[in-house]
Protein backbone atom coordinates (compact mmCIF):
# COMPACT_ATOMS: atom_id res chain seq x y z
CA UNK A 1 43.56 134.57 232.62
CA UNK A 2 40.08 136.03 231.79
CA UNK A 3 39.53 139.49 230.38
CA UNK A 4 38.03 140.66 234.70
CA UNK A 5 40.73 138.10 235.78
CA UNK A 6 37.81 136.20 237.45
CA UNK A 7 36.41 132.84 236.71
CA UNK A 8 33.23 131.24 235.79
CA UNK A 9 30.97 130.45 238.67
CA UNK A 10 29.38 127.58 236.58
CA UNK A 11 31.77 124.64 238.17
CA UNK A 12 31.11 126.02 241.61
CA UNK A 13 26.96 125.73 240.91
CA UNK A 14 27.32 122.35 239.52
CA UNK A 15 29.62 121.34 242.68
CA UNK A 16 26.88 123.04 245.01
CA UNK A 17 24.11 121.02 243.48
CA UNK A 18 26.25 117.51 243.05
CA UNK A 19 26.26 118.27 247.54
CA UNK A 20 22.67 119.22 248.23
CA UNK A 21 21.77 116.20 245.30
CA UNK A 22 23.75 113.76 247.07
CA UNK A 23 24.52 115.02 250.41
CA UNK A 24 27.91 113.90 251.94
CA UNK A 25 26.84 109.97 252.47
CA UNK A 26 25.37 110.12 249.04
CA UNK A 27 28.42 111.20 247.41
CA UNK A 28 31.00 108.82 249.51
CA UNK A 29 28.66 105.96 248.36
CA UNK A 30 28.71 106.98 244.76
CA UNK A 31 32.93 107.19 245.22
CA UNK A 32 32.88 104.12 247.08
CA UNK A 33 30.96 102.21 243.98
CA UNK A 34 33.58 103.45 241.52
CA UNK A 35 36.37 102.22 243.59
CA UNK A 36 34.48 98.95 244.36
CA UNK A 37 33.83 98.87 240.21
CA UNK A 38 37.44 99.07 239.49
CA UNK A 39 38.67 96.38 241.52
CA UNK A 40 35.67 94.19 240.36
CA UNK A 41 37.23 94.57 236.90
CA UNK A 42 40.96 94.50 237.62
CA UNK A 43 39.99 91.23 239.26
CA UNK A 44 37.98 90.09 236.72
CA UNK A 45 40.27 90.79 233.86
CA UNK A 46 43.49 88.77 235.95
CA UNK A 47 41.02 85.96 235.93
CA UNK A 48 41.07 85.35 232.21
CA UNK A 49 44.44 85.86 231.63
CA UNK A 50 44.74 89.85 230.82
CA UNK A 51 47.72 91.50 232.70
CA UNK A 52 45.42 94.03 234.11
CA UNK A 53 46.79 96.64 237.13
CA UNK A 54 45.48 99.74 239.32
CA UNK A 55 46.97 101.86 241.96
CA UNK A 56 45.78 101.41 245.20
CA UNK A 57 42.02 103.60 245.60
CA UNK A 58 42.61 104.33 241.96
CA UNK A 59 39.55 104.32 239.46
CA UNK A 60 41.62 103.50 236.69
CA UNK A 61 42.37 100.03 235.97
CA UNK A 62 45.04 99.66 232.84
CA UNK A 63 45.71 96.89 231.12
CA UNK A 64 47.29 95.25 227.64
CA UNK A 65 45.77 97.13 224.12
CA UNK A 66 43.58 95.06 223.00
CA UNK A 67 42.34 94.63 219.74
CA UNK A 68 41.18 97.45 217.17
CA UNK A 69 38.07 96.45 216.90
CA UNK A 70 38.07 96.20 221.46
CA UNK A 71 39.51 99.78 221.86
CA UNK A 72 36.89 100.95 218.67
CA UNK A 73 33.74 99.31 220.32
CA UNK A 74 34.57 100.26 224.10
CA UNK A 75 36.16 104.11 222.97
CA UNK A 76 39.23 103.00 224.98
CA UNK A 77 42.31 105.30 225.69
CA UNK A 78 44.96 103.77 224.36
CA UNK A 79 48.54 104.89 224.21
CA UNK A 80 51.34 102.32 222.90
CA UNK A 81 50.97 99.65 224.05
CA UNK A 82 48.40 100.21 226.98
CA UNK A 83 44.63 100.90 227.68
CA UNK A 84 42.72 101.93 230.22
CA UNK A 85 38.83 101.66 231.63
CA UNK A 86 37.62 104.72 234.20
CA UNK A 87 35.39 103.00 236.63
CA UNK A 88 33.42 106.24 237.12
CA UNK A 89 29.85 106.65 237.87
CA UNK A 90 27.86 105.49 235.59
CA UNK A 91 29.58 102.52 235.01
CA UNK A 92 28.04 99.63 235.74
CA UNK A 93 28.85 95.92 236.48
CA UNK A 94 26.11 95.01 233.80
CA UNK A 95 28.91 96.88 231.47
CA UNK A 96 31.49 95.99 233.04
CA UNK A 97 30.66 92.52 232.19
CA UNK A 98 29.94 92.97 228.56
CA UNK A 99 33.51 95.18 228.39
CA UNK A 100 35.29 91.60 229.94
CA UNK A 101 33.17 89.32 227.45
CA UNK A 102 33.94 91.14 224.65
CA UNK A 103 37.91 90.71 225.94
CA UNK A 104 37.44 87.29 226.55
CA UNK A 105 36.02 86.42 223.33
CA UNK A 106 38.52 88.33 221.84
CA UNK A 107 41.49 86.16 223.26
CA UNK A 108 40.06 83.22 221.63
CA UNK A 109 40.35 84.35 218.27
């Protein structure tokens, strides 16, 4: 609790400006890129061989730890034996691609 017992009105100005930025089609269309993003690498990842997974209209796609030197160069969350890439704006196929190169290559050696 705060000291008033109120909150911060900061998150509810940057909510009110993300809506009158984007407007309602703008922001579904940003949401449906992200989930769009995260299939595109969940598929993309199965395709070379990387036991990669997602809940359904999830923006998290998880997959195998890869190698120090992956998780290092991509910042990855990693816990055990598991990763996992947030397809959330921002994120772009262009990276997206580099992120499954990097794998790939990777896998080779």
């Amino acid at each position: 609790t705060t000291i008033t017992g109120s909150r911060s009105g900061f998150n509810a100005l940057i909510f009110w400006y993300a809506i009158h930025k984007y407007g309602k089609e703008g922001l579904l269309k940003r949401a449906q890129d992200c989930l769009e993003n995260a299939k595109y690498l969940k598929a993309e990842l199965l395709a070379i061989g990387i036991d990669a997974w997602s809940n359904p209209n999830a923006l998290t796609v998880v997959f195998p730890k890869p190698t120090v030197e992956i998780y290092k160069k991509w910042q990855l969350a990693t816990d055990g034996d598991i990763a996992h890439v947030i397809c959330m704006p921002g994120v772009t196929k262009e990276k997206l691609n580099d992120f499954v190169s990097d794998m790939k290559a990777s896998i080779k050696h």
